[in-house]
PDB file of N, CA and C in Angstrom:
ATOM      1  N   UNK A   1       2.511   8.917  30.529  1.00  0.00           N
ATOM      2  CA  UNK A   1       2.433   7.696  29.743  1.00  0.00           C
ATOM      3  C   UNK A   1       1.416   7.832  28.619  1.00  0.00           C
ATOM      4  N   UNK A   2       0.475   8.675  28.488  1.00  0.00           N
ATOM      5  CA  UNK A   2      -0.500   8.907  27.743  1.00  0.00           C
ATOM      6  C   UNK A   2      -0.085   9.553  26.566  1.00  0.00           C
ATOM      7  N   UNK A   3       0.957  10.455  27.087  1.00  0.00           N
ATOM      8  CA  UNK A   3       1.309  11.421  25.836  1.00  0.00           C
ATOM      9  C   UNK A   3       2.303  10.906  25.357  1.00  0.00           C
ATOM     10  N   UNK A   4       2.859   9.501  25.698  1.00  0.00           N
ATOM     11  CA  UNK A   4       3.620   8.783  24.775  1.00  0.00           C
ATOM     12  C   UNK A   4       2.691   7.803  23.527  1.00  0.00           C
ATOM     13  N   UNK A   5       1.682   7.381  24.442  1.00  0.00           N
ATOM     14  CA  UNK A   5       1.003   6.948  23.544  1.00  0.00           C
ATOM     15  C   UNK A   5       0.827   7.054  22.644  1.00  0.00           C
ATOM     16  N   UNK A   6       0.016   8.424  22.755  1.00  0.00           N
ATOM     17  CA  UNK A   6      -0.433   9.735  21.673  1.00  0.00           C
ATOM     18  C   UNK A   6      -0.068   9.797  20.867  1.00  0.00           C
ATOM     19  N   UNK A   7       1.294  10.364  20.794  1.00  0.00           N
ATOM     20  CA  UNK A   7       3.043  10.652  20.020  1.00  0.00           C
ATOM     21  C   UNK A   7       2.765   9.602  19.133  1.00  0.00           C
ATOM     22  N   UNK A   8       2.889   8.123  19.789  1.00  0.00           N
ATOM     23  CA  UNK A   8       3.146   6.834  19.090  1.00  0.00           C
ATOM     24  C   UNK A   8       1.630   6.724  18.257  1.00  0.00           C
ATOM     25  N   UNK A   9       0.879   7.092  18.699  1.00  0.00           N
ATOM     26  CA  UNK A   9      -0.427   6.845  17.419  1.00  0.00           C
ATOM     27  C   UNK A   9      -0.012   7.557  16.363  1.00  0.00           C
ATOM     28  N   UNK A  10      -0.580   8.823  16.574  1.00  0.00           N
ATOM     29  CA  UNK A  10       0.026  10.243  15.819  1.00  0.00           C
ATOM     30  C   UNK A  10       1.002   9.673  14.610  1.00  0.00           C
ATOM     31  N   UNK A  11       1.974   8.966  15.240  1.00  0.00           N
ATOM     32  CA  UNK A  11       3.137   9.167  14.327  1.00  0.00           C
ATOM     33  C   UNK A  11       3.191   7.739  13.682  1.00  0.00           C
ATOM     34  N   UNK A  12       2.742   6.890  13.854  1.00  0.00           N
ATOM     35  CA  UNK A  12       1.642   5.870  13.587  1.00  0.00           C
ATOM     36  C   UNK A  12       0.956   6.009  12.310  1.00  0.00           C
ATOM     37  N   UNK A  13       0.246   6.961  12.438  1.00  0.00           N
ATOM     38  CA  UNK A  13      -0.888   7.153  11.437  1.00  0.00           C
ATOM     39  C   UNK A  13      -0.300   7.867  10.616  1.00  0.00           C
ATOM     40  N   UNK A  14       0.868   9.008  10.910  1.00  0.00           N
ATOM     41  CA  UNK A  14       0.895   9.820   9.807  1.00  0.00           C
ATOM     42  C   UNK A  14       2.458   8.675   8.595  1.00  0.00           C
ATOM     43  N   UNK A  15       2.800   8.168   9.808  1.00  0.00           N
ATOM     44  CA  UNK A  15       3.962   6.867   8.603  1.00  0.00           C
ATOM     45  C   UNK A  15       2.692   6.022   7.523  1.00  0.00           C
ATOM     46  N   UNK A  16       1.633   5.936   8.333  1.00  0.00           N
ATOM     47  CA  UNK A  16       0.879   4.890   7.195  1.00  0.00           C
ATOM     48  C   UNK A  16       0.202   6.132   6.546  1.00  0.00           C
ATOM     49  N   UNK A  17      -0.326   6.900   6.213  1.00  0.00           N
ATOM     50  CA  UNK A  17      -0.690   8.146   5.738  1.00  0.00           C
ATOM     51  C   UNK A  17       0.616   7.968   4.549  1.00  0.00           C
ATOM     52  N   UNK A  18       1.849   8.220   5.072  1.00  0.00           N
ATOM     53  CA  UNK A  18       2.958   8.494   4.047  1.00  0.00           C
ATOM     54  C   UNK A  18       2.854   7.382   2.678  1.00  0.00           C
ATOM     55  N   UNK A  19       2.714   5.926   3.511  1.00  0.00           N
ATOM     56  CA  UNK A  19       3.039   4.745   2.294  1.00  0.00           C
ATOM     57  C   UNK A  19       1.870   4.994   1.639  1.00  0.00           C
ATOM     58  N   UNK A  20       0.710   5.093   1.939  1.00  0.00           N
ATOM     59  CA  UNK A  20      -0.667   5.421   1.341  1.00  0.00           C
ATOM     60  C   UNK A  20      -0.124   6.447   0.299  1.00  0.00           C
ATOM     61  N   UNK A  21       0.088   7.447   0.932  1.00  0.00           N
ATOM     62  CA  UNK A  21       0.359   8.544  -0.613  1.00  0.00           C
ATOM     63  C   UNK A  21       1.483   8.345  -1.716  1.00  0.00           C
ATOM     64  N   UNK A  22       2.589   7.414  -1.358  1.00  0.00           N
ATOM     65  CA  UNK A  22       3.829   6.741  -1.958  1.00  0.00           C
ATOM     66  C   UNK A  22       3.205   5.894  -3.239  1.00  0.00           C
ATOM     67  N   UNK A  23       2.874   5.165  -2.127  1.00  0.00           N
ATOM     68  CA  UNK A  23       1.710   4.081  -3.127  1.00  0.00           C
ATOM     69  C   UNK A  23       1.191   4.709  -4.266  1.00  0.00           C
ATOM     70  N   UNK A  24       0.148   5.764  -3.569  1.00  0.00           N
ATOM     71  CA  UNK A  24      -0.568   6.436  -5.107  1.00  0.00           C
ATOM     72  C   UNK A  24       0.234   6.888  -6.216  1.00  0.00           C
ATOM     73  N   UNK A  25       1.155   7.569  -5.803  1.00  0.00           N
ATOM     74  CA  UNK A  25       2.204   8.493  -6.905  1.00  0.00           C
ATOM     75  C   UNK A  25       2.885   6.915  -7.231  1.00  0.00           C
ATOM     76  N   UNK A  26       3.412   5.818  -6.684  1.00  0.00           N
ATOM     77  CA  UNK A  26       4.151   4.902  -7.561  1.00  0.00           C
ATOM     78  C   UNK A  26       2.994   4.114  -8.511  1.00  0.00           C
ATOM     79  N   UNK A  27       1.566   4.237  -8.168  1.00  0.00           N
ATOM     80  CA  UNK A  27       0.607   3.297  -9.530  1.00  0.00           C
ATOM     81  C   UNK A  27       0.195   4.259 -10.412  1.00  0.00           C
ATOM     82  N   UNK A  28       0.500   5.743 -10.059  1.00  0.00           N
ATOM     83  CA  UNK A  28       0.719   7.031 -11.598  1.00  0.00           C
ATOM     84  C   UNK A  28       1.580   6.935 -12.057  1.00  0.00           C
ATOM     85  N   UNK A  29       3.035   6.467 -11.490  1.00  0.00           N
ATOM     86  CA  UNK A  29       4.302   7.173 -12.304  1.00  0.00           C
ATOM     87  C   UNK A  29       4.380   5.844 -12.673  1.00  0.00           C
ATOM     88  N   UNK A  30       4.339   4.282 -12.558  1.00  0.00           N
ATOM     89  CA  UNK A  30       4.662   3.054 -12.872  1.00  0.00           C
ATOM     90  C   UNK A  30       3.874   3.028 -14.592  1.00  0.00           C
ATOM     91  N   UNK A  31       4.936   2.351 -15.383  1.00  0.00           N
ATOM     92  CA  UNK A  31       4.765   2.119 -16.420  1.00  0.00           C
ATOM     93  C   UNK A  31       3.693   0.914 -17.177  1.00  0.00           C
ATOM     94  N   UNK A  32       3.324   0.427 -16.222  1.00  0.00           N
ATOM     95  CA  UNK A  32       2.918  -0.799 -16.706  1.00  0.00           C
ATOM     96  C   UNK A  32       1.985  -1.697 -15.345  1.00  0.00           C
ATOM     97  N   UNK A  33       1.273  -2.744 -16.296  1.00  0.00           N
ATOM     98  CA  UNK A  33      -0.097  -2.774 -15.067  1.00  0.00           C
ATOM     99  C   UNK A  33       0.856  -3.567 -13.831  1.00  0.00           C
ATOM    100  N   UNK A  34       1.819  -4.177 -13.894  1.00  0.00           N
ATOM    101  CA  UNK A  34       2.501  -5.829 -12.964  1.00  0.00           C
ATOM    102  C   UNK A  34       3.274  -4.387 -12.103  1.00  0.00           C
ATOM    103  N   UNK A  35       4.037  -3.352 -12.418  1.00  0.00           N
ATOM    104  CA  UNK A  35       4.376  -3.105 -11.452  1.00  0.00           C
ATOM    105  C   UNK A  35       3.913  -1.531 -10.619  1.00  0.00           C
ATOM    106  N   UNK A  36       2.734  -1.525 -11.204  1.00  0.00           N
ATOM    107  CA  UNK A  36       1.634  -0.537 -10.726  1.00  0.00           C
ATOM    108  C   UNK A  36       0.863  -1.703  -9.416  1.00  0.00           C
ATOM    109  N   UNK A  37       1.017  -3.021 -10.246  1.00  0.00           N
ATOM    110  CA  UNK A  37       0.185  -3.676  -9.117  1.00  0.00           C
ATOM    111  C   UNK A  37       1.449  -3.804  -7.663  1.00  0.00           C
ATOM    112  N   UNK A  38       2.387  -3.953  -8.238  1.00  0.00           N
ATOM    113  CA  UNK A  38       3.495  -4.457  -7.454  1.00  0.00           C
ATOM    114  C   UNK A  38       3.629  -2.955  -6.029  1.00  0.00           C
ATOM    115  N   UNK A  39       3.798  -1.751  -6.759  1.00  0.00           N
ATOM    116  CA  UNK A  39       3.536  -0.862  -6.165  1.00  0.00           C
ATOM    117  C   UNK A  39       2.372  -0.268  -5.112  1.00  0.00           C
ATOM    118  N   UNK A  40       0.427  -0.897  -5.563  1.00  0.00           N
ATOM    119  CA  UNK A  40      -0.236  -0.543  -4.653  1.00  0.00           C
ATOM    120  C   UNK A  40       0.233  -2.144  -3.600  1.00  0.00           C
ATOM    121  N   UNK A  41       0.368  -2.917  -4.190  1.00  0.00           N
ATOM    122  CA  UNK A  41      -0.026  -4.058  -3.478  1.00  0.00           C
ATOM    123  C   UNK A  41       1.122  -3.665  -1.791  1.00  0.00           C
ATOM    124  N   UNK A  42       2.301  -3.841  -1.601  1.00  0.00           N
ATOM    125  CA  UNK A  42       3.303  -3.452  -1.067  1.00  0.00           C
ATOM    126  C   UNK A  42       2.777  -2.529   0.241  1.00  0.00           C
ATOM    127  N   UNK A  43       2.673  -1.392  -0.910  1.00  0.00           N
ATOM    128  CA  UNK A  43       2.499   0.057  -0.001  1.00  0.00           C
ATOM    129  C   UNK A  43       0.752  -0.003   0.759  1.00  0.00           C
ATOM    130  N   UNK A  44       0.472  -0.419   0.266  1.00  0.00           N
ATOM    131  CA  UNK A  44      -1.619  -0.700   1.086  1.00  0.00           C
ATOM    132  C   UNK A  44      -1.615  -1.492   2.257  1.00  0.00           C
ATOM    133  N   UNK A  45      -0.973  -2.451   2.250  1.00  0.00           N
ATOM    134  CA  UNK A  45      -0.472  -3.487   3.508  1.00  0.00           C
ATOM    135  C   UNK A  45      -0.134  -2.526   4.347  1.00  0.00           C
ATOM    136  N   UNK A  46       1.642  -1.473   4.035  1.00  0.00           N
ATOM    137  CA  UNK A  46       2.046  -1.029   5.064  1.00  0.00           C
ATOM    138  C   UNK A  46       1.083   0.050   5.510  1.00  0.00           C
ATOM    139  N   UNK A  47       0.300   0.507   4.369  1.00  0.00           N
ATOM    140  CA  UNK A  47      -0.231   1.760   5.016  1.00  0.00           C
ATOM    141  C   UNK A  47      -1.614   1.387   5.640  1.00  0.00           C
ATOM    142  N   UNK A  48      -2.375   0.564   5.801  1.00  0.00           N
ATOM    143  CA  UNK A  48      -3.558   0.380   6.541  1.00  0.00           C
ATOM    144  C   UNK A  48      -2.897  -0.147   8.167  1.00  0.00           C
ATOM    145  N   UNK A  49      -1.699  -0.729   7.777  1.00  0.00           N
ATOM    146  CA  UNK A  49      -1.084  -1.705   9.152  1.00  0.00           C
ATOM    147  C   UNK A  49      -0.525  -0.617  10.090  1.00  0.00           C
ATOM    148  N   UNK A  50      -0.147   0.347   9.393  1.00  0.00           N
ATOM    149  CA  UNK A  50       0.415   1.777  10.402  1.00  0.00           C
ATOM    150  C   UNK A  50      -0.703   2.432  10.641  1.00  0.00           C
ATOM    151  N   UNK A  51      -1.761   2.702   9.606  1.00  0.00           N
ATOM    152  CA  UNK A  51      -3.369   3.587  10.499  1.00  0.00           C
ATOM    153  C   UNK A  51      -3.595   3.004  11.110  1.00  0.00           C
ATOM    154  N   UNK A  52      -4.049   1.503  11.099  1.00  0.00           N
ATOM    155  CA  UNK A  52      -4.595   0.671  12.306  1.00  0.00           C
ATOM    156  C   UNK A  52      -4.031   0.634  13.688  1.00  0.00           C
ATOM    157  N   UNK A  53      -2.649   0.072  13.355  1.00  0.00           N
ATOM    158  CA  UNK A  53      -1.805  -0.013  14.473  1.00  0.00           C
ATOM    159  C   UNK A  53      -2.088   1.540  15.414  1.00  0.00           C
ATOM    160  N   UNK A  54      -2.049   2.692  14.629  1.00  0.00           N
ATOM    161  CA  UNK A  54      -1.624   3.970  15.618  1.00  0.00           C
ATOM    162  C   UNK A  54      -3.516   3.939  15.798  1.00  0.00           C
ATOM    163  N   UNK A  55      -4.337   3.441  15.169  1.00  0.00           N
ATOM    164  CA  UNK A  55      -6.382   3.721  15.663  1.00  0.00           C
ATOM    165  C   UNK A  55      -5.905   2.946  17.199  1.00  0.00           C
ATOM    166  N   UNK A  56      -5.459   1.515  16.733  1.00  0.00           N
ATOM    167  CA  UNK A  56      -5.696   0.908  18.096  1.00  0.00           C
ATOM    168  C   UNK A  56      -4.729   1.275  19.288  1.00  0.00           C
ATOM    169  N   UNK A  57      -3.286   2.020  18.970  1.00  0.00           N
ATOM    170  CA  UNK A  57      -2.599   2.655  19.911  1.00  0.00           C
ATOM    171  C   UNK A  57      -3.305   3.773  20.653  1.00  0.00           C
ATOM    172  N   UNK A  58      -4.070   4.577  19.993  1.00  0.00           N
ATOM    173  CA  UNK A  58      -4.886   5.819  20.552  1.00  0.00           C
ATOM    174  C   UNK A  58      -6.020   5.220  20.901  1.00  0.00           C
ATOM    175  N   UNK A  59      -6.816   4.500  20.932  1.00  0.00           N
ATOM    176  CA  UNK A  59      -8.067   3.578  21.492  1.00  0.00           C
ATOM    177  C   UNK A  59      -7.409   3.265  22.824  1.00  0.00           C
ATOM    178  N   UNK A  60      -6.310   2.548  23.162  1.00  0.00           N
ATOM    179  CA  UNK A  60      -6.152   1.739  24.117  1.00  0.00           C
ATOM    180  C   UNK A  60      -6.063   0.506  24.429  1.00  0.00           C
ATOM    181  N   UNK A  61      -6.175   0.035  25.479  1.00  0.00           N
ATOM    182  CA  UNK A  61      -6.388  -1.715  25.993  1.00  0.00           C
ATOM    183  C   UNK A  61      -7.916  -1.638  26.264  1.00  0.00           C
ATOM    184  N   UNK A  62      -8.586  -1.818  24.839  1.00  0.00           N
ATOM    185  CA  UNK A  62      -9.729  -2.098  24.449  1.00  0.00           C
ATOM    186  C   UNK A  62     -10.629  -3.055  23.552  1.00  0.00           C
ATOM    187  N   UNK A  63     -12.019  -3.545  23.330  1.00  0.00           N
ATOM    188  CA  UNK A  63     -12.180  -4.216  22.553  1.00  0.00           C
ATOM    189  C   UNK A  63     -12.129  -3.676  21.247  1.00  0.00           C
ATOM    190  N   UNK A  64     -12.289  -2.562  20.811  1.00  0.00           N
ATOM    191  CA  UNK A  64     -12.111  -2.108  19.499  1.00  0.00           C
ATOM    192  C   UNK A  64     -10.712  -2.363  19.320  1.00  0.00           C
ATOM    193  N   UNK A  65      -9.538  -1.877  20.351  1.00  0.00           N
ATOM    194  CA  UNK A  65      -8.170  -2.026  20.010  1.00  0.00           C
ATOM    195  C   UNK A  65      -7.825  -3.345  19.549  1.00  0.00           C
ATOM    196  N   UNK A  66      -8.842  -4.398  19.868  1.00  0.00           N
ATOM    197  CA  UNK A  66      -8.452  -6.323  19.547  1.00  0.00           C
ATOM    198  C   UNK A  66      -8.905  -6.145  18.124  1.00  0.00           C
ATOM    199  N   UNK A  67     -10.206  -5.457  17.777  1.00  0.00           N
ATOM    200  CA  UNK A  67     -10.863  -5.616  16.680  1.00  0.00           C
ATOM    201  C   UNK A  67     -10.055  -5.006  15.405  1.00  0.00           C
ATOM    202  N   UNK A  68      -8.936  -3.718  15.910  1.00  0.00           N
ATOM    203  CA  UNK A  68      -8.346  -3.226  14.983  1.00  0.00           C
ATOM    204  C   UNK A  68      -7.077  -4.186  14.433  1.00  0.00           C
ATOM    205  N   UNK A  69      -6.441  -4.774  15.852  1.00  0.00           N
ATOM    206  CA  UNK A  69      -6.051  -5.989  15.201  1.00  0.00           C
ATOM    207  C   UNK A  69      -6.102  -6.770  14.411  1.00  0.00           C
ATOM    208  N   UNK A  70      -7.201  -7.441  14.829  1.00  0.00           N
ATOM    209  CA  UNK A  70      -7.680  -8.778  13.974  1.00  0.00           C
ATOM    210  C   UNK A  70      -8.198  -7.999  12.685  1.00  0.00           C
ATOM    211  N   UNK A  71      -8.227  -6.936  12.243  1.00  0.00           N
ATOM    212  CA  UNK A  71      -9.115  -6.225  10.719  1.00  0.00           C
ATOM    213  C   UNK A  71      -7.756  -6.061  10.118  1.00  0.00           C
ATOM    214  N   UNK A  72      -5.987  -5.539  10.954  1.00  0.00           N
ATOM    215  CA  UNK A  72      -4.956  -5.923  10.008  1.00  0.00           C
ATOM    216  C   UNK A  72      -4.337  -6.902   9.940  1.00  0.00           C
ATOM    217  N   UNK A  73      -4.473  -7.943  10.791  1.00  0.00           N
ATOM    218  CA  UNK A  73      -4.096  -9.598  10.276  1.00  0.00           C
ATOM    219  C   UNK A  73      -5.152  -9.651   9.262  1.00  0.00           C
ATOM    220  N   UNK A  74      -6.152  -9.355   8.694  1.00  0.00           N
ATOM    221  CA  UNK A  74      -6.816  -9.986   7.849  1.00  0.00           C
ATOM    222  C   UNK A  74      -6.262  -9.365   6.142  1.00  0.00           C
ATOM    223  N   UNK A  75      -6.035  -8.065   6.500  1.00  0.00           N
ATOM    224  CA  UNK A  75      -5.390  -7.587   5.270  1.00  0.00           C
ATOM    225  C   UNK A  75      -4.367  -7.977   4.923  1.00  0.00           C
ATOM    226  N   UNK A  76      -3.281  -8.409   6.274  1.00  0.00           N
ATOM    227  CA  UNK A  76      -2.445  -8.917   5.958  1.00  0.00           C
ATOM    228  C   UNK A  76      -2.038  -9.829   5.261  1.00  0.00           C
ATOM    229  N   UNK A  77      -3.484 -10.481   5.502  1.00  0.00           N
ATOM    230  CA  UNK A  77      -3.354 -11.920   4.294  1.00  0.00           C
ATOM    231  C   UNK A  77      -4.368 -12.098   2.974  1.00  0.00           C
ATOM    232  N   UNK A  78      -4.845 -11.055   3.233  1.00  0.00           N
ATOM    233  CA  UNK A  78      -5.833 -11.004   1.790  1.00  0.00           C
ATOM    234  C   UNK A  78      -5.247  -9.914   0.762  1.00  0.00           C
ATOM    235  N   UNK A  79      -4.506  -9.136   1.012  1.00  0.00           N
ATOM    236  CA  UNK A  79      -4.255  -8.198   0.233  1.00  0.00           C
ATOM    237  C   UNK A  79      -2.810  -8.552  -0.723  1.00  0.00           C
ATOM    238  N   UNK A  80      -2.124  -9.466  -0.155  1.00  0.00           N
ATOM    239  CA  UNK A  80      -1.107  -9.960  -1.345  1.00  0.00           C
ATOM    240  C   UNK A  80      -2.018 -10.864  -2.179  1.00  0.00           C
ATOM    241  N   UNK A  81      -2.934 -11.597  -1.591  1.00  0.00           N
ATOM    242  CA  UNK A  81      -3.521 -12.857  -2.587  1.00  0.00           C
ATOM    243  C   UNK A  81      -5.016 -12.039  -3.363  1.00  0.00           C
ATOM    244  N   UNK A  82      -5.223 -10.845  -3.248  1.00  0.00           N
ATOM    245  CA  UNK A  82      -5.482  -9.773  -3.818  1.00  0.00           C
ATOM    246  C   UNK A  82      -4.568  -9.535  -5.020  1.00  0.00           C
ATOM    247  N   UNK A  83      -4.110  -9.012  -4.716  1.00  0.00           N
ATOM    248  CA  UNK A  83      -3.098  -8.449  -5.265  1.00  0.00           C
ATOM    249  C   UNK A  83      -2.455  -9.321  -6.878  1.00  0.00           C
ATOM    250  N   UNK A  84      -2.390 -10.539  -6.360  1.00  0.00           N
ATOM    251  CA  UNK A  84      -1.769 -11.806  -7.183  1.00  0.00           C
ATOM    252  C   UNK A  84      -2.801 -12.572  -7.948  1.00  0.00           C
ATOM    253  N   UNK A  85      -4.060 -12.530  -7.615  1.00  0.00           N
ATOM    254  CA  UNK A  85      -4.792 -12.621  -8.262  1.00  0.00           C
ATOM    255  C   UNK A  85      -5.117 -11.377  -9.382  1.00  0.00           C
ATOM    256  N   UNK A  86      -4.872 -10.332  -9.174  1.00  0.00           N
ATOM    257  CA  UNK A  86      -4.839  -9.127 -10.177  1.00  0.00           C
ATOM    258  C   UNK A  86      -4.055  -9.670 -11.356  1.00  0.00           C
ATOM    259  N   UNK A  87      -2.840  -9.895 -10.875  1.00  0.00           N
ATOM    260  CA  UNK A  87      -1.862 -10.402 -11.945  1.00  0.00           C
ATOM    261  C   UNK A  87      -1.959 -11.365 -12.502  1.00  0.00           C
ATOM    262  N   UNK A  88      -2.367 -12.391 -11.368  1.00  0.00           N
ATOM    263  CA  UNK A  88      -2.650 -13.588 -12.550  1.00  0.00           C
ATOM    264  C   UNK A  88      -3.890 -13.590 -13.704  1.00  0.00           C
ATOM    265  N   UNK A  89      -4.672 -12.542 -12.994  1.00  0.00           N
ATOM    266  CA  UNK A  89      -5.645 -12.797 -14.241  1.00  0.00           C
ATOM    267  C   UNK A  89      -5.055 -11.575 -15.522  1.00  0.00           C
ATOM    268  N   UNK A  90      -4.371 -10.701 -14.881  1.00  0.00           N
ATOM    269  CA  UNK A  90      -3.534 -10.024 -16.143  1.00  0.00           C
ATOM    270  C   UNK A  90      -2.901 -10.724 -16.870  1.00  0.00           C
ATOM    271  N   UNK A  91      -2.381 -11.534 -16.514  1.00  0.00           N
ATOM    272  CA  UNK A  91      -1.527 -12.507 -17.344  1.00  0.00           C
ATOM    273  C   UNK A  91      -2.247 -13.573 -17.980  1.00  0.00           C
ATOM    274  N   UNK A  92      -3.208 -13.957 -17.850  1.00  0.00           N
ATOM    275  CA  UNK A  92      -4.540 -14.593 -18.423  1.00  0.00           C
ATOM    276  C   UNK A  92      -5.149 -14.048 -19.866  1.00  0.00           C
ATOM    277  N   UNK A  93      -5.186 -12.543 -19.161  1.00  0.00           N
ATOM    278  CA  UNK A  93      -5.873 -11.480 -20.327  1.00  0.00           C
ATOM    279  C   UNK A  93      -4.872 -11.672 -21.441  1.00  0.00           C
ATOM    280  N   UNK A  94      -3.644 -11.702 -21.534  1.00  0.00           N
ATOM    281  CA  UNK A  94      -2.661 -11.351 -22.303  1.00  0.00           C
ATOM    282  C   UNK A  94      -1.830 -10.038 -22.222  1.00  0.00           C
ATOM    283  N   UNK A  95      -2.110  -9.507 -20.516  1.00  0.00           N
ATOM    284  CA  UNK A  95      -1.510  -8.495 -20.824  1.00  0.00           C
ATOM    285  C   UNK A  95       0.101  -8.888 -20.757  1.00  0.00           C
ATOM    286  N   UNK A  96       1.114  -7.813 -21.428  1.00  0.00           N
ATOM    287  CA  UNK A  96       2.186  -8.329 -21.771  1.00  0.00           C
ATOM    288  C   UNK A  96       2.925  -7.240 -20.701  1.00  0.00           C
ATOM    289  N   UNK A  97       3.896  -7.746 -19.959  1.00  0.00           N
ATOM    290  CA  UNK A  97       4.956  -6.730 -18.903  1.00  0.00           C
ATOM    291  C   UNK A  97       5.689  -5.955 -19.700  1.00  0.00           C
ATOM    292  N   UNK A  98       6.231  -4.938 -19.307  1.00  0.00           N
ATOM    293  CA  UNK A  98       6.738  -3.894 -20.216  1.00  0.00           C
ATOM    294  C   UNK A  98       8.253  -4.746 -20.269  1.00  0.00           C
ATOM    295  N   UNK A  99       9.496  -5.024 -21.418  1.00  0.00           N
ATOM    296  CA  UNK A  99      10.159  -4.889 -21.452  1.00  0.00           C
ATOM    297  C   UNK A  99      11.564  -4.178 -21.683  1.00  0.00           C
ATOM    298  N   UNK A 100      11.981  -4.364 -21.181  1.00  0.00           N
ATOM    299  CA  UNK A 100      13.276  -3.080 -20.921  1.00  0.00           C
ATOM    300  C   UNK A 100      13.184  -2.256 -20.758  1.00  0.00           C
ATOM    301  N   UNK A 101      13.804  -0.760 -20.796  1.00  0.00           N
ATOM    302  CA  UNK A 101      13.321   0.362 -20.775  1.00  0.00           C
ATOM    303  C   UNK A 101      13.051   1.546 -21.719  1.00  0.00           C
ATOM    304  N   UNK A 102      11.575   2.126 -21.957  1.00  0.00           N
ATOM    305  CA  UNK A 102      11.769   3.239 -22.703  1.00  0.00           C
ATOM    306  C   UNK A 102      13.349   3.950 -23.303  1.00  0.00           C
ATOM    307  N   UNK A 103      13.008   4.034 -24.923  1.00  0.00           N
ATOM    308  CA  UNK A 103      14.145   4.364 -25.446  1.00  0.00           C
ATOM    309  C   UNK A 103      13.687   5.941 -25.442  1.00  0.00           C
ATOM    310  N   UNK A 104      15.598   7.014 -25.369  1.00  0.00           N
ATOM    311  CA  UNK A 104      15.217   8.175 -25.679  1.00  0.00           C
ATOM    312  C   UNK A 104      14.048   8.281 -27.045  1.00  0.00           C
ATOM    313  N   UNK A 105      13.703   7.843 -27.754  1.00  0.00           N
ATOM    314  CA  UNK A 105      13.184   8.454 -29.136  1.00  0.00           C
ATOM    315  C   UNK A 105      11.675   8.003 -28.658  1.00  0.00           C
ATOM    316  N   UNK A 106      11.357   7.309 -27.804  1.00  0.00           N
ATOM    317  CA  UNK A 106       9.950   7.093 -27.283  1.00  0.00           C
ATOM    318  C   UNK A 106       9.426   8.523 -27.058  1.00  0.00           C
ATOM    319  N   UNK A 107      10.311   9.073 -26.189  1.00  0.00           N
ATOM    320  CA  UNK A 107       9.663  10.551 -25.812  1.00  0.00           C
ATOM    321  C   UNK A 107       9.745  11.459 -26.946  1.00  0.00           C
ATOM    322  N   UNK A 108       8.320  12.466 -26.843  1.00  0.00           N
ATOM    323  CA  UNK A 108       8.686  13.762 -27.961  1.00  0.00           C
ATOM    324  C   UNK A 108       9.471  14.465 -27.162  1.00  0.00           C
ATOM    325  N   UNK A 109       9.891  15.623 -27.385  1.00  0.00           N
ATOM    326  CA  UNK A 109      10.510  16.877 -27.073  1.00  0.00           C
ATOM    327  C   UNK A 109       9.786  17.714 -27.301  1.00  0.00           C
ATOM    328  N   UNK A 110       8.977  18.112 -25.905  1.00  0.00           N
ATOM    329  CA  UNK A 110       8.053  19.118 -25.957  1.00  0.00           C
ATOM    330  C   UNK A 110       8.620  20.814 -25.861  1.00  0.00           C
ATOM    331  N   UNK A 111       9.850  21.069 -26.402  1.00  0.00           N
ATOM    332  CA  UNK A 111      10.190  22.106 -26.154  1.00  0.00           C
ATOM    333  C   UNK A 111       9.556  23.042 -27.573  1.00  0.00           C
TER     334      UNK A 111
END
């Protein structure tokens, strides 16, 4: 039963590990600040909620395991209104959302 556990942390941590690194490469490759935000905001939720979840799966039926809990209900709810507050004050600033999409003649031709 232990080494199911294990398995289930392990694999736990390395799914939130994954959205964590998703995340990063989508707020490099995203064009623009609303869906760079849209991108960490999303992927940070899932990926602290899968490390946590697999810390407190490998901890046990413990008080740290309650504490890892209650530390991702809290992200859970601060990190979109995080998040939305980013934007709203972007949208405050004047920043403007990208519309439509890059035309071929935007890019040079680095050949």
């Amino acid at each position: 039963m232990a080494q199911v556990a294990t398995v289930m942390a392990w694999g736990s941590v390395i799914l939130g590990l994954f959205f964590t690194v998703v995340g990063a490469a989508g707020v490099l490759r995203m064009p623009d600040v609303y869906t760079r935000l849209h991108a960490a905001g999303m992927t940070d939720t899932m990926g602290a909620g899968f490390l946590l979840l697999g810390l407190a799966l490998n901890e046990g039926p413990t008080l740290i395991a309650v504490r890892l809990v209650l530390i991702w209900i809290f992200l859970l709810f601060t990190s979109p209104v995080g998040t939305h507050a980013l934007a709203r004050a972007a949208l405050h600033a004047g920043v403007q959302p990208l519309q439509g999409r890059k035309k071929e003649a935007d890019h040079r031709d680095l050949s």
